[in-house]
Each structure stands twice: as C-alpha cells, then as structure tokens.
N, C-alpha and C. Protein backbone atom coordinates (compact mmCIF):
# COMPACT_ATOMS: atom_id res chain seq x y z
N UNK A 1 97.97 94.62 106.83
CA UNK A 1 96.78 94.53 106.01
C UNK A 1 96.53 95.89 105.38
N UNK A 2 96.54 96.11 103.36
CA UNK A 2 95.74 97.19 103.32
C UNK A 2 94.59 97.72 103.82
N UNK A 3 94.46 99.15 104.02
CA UNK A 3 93.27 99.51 103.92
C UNK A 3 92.37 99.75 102.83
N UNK A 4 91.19 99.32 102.92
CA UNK A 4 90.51 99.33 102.14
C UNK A 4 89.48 100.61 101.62
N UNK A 5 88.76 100.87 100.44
CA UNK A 5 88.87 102.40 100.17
C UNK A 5 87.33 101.84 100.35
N UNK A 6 86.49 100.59 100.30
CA UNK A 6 85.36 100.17 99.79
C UNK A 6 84.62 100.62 101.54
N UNK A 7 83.25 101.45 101.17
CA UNK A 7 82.65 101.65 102.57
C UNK A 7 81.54 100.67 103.03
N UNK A 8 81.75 99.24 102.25
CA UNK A 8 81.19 98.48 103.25
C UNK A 8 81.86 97.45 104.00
N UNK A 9 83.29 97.71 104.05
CA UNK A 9 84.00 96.56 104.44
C UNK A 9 84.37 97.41 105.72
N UNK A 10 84.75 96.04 107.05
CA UNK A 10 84.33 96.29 108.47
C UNK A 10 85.99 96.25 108.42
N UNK A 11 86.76 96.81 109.44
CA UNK A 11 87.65 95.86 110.18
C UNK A 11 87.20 95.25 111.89
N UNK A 12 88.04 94.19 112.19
CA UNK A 12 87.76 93.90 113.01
C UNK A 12 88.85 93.14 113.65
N UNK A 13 88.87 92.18 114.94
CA UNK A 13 89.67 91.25 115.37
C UNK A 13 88.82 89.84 116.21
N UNK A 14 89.30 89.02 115.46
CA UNK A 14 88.52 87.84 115.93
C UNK A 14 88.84 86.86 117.42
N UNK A 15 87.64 86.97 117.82
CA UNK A 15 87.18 86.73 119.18
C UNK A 15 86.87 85.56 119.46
N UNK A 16 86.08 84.31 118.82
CA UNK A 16 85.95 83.68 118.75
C UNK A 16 85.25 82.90 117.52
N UNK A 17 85.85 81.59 116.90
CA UNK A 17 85.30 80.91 116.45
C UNK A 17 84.71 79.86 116.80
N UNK A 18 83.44 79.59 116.84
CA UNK A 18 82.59 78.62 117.15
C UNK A 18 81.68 77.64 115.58
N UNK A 19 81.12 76.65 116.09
CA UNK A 19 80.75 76.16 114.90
C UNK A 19 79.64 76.79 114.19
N UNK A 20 78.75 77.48 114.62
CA UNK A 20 77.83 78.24 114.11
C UNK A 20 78.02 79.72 114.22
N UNK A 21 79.00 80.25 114.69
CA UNK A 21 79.19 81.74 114.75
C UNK A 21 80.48 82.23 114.87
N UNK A 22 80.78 83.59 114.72
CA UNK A 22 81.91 83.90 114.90
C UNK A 22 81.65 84.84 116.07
N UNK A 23 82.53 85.77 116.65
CA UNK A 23 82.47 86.69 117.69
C UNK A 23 83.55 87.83 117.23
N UNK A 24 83.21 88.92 116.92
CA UNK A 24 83.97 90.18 116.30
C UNK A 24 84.09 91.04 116.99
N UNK A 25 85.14 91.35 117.77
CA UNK A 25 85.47 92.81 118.17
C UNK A 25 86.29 94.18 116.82
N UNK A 26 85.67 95.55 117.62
CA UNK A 26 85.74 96.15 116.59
C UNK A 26 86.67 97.64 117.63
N UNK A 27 87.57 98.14 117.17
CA UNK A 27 88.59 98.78 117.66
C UNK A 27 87.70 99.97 118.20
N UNK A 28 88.25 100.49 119.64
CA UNK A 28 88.02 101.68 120.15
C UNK A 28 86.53 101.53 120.60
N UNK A 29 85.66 100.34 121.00
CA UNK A 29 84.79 100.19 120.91
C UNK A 29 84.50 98.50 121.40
N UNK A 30 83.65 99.13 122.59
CA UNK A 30 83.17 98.06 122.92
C UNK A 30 82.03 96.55 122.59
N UNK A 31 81.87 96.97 121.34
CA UNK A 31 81.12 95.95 120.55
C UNK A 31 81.97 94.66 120.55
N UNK A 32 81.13 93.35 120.64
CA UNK A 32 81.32 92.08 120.65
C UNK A 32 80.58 91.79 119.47
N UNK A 33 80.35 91.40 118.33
CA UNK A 33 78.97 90.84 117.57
C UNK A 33 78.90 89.55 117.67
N UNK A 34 78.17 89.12 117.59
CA UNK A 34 78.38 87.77 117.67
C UNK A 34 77.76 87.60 115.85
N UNK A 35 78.32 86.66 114.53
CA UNK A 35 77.76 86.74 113.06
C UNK A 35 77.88 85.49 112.65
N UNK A 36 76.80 85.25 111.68
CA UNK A 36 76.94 83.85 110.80
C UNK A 36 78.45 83.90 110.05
N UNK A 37 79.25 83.21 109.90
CA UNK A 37 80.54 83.14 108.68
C UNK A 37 79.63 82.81 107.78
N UNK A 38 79.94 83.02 106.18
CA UNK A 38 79.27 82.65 105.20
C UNK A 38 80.26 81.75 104.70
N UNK A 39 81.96 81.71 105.37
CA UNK A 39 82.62 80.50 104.82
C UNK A 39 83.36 80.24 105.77
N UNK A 40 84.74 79.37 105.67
CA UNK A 40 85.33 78.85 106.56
C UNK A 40 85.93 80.40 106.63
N UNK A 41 86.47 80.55 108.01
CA UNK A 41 87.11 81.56 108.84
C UNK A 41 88.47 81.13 109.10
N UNK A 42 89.56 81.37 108.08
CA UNK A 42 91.00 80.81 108.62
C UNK A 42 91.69 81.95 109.26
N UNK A 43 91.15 83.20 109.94
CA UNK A 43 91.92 83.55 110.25
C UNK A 43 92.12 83.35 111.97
N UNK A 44 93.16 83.57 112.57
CA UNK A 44 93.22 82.94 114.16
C UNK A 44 92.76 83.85 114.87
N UNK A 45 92.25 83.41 115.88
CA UNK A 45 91.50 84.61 117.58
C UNK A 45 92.62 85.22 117.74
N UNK A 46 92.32 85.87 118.01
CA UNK A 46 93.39 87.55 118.53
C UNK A 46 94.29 88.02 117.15
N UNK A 47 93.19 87.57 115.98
CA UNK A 47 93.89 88.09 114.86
C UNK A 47 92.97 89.01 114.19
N UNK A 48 93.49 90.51 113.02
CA UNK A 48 92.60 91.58 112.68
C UNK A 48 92.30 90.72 111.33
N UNK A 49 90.83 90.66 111.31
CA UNK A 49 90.34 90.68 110.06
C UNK A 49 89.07 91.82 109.13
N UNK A 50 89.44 91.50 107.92
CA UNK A 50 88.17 92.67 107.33
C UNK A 50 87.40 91.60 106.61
N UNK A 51 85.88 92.64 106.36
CA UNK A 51 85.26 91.40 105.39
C UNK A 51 83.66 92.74 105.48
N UNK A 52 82.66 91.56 105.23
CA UNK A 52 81.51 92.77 105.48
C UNK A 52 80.63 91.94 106.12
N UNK A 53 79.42 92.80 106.75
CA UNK A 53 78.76 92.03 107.71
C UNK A 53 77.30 92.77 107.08
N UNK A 54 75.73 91.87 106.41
CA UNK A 54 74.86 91.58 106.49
C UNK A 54 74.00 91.48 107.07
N UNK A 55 72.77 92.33 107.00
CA UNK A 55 71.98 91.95 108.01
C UNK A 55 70.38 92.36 107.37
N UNK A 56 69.25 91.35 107.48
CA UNK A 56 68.01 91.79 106.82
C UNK A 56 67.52 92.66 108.01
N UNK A 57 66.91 93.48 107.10
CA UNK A 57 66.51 94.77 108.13
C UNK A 57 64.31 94.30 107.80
N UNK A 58 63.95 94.44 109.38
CA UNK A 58 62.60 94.48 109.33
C UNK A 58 61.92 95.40 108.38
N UNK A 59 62.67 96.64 109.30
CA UNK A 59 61.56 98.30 108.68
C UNK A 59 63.10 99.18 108.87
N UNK A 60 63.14 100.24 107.93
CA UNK A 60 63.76 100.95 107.82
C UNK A 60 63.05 102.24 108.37
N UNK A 61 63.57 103.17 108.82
CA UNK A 61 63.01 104.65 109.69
C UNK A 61 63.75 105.61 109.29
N UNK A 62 63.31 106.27 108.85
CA UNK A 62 64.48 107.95 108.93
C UNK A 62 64.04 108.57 110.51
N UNK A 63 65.18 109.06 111.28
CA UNK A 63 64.96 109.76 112.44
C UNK A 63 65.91 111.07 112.28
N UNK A 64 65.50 111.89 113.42
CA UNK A 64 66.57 112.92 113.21
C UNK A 64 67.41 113.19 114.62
N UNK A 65 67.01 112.29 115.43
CA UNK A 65 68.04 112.84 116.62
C UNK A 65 68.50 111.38 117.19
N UNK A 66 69.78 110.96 118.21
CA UNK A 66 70.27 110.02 118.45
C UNK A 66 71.63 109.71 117.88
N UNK A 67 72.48 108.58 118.21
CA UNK A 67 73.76 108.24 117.69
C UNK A 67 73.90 107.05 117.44
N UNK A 68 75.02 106.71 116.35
CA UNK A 68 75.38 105.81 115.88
C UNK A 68 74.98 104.29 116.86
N UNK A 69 74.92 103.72 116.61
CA UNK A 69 74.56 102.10 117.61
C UNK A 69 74.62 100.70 117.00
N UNK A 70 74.31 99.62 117.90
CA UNK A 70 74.07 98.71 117.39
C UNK A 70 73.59 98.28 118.87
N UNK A 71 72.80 97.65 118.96
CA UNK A 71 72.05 96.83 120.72
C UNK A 71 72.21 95.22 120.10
N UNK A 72 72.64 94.04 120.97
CA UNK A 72 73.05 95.02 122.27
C UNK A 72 74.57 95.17 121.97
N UNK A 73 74.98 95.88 122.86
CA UNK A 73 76.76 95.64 122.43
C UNK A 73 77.42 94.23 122.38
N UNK A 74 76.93 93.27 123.18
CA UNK A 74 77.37 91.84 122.95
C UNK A 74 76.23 91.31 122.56
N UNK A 75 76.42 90.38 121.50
CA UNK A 75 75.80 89.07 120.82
C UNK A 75 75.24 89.92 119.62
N UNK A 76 74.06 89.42 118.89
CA UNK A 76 73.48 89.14 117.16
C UNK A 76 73.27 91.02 117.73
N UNK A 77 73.48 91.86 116.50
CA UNK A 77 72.62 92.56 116.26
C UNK A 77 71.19 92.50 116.03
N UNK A 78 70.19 93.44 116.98
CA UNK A 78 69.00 93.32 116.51
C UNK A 78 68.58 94.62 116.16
N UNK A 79 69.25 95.60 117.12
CA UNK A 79 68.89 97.43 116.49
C UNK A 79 70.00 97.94 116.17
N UNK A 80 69.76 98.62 114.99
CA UNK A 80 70.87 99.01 114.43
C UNK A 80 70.52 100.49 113.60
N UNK A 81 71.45 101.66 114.07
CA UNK A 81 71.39 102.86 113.80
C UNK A 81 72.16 103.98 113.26
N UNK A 82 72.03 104.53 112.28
CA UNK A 82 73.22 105.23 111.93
C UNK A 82 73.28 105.87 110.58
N UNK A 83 74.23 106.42 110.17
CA UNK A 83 73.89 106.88 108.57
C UNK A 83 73.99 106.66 107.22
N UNK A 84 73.35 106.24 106.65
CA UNK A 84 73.65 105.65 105.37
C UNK A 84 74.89 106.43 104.73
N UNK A 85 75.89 105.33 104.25
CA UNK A 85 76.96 105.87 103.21
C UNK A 85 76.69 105.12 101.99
N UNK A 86 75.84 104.45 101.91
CA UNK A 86 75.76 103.66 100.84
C UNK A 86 74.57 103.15 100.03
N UNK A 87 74.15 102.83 98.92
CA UNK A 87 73.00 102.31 98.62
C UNK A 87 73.37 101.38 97.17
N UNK A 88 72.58 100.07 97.23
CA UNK A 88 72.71 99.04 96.32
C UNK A 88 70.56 98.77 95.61
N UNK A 89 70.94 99.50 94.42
CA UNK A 89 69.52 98.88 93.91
C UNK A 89 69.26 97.94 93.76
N UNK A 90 70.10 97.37 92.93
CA UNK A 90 70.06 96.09 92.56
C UNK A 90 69.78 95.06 93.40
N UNK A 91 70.51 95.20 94.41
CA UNK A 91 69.99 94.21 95.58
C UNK A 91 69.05 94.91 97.16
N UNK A 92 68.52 96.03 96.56
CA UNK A 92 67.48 96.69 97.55
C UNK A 92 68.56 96.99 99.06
N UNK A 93 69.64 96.73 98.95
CA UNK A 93 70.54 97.62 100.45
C UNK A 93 70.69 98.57 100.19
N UNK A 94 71.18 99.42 102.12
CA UNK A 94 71.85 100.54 102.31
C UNK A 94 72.38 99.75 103.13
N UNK A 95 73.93 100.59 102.79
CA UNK A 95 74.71 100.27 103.86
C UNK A 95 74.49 101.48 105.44
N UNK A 96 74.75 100.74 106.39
CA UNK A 96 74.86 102.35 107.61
C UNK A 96 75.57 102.25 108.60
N UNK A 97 76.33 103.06 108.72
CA UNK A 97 77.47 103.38 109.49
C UNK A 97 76.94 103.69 110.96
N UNK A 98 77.26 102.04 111.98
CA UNK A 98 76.48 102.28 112.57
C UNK A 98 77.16 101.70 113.91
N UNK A 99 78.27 101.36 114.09
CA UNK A 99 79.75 102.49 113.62
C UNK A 99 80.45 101.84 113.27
N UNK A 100 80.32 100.16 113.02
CA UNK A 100 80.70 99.65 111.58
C UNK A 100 79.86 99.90 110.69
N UNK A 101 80.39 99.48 109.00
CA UNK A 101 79.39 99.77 107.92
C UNK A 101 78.72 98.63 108.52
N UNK A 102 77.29 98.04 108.08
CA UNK A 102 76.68 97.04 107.98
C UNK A 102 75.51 97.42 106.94
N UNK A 103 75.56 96.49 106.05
CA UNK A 103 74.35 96.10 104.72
C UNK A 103 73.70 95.64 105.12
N UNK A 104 72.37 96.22 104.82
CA UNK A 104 70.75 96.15 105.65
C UNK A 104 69.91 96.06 104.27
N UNK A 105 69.47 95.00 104.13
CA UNK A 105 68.82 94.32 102.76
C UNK A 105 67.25 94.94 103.32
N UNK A 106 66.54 95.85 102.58
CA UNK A 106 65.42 96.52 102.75
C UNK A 106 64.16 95.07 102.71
N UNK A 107 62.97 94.95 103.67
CA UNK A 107 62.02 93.93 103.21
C UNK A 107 61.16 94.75 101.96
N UNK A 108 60.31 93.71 102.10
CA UNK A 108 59.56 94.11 100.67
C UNK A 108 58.96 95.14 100.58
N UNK A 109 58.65 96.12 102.02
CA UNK A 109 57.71 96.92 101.83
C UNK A 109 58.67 98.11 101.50
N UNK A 110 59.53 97.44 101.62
CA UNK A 110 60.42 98.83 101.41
C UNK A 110 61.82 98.96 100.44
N UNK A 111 62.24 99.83 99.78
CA UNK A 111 63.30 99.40 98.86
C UNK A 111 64.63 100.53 98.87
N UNK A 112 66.06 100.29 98.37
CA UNK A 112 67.31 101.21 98.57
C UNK A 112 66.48 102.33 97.92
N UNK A 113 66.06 102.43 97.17
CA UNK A 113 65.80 103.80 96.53
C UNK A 113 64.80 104.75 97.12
N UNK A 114 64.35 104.21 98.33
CA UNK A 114 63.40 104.84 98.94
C UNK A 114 64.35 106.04 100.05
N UNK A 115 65.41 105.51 99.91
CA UNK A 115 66.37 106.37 100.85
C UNK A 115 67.80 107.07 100.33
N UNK A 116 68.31 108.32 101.06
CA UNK A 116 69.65 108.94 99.98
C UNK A 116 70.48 108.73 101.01
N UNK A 117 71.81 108.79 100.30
CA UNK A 117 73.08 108.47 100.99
C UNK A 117 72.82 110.02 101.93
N UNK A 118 72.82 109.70 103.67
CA UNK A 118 73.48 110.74 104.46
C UNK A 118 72.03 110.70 105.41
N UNK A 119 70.92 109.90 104.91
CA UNK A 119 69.84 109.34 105.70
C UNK A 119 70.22 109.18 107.24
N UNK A 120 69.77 109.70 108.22
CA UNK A 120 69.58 109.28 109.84
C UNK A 120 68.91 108.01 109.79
N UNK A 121 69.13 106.89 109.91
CA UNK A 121 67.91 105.81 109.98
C UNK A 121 68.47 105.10 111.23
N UNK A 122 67.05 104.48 111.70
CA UNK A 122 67.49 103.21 112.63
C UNK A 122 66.09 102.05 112.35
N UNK A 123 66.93 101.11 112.79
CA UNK A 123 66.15 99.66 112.00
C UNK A 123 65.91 98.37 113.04
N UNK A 124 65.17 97.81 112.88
CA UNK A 124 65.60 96.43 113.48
C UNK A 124 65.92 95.66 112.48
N UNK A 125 66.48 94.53 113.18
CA UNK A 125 67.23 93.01 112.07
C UNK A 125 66.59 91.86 112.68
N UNK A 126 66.41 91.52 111.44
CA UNK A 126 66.50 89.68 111.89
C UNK A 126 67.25 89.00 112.41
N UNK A 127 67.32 87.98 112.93
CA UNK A 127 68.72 87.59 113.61
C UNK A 127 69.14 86.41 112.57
N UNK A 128 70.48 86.20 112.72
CA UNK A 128 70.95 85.39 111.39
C UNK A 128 71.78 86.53 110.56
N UNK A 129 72.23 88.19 111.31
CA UNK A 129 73.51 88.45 110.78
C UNK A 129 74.62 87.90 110.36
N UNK A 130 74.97 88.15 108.61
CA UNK A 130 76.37 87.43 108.29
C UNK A 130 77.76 87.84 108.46
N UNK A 131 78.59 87.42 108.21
CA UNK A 131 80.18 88.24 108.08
C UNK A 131 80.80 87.36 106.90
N UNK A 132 81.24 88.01 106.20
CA UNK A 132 81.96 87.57 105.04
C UNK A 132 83.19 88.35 104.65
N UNK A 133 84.31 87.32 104.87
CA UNK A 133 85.63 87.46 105.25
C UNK A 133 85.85 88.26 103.56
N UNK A 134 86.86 89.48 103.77
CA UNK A 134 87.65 90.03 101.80
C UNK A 134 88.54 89.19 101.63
N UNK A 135 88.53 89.27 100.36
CA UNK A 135 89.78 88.20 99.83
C UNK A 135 91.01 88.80 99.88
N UNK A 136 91.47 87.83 99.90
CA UNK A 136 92.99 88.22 100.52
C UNK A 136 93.85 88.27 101.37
C-alpha cells in the first residue's frame, strides 16, 4: 500500500467487522476503536487499511500540558487530545493528531478558524465516530 502524503488519512489493520461497526487497530499502539463504516468495508480482518476517521467534537479547548490520547483505548472515542495539523473552513474541522489524525467537526459555538494549525487541544465527541475507507 502507498503511503499517503494527505494528514488526515489514518493507517490501520482491521479487527473486526460487525454489522454496525468496525474495530481498528492502529500500529505500535494499543488502541482498539471501535467506528461507524460510512460504506461497505471489503477489506479482510487481519488486513492494513487506510481511510479517515470523523468525529463531532462537543467543545473544543486549547490546553498546554498533557499527551496525545484518545479514552478509552478500546471502543467509540469519547476524549480525544492532541495537536492540530490541520484545519477545514469550509466544513468548520480541525484535524488532531491524537495519535491518529482524526477530523473533529467544531459545534456551533465554535468554528475551524477559531483555532491555528500546532493548537494543544483536547475535546470530547459524540459517539457515532466514522471511518471512511481511501480509494484504492
């Protein structure tokens, strides 16, 4: 599989497919996620896939001390922490490296431009994280 140059795309290796979720392990790292597919998932368990993973963020925070995260390490992301590499106006995200990328769609009170790429933030999520497989 190329690597990809784009910093919101994850790699990963798939753990399980179920009918409402997938289960993503992520290298060197004990994270399980458990994510919505946004389509069919052809690739097989104990196989590496990339794609990007979604998530509406409650409240966004700038902090200045702590490390990269995601709670809990197994199942839905609900806290999620780390540094922005990315920002989308158009659709009100930052992405944050958190120690996969993950796109965190800002709520209303809050918007991408309210924050700069290299931001400390940590957030909560809604549950109903996606994964959406790259083409190819």
């Amino acid at each position: 599989m190329p690597a990809s140059t784009d910093v919101n795309v994850c790699h990963a290796v798939v753990q399980v497919i179920a009918d409402d979720h997938i289960v993503l392990a992520f290298a060197d790292t004990s994270y399980e996620m458990h994510l919505v597919p946004t389509q069919l998932i052809d690739t097989p368990v104990g196989k590496r896939i990339s794609g990007t993973i979604r998530a509406q963020a409650r409240r966004i925070d700038i902090v200045h001390t702590g490390g990269q995260y995601v709670e809990p390490v197994y199942g839905r992301p609900r806290r999620i922490q780390g540094r922005i590499i990315a920002t989308d106006l158009t659709t009100s995200s930052v992405t944050v490296a958190a120690p996969m990328p993950i796109i965190c769609k800002t709520d209303g009170r809050q918007r991408a431009g309210d924050f700069q790429i290299g931001d400390f933030v940590t957030l909560g999520a809604e549950s109903g994280a996606t994964f959406t497989p790259a083409a190819g």
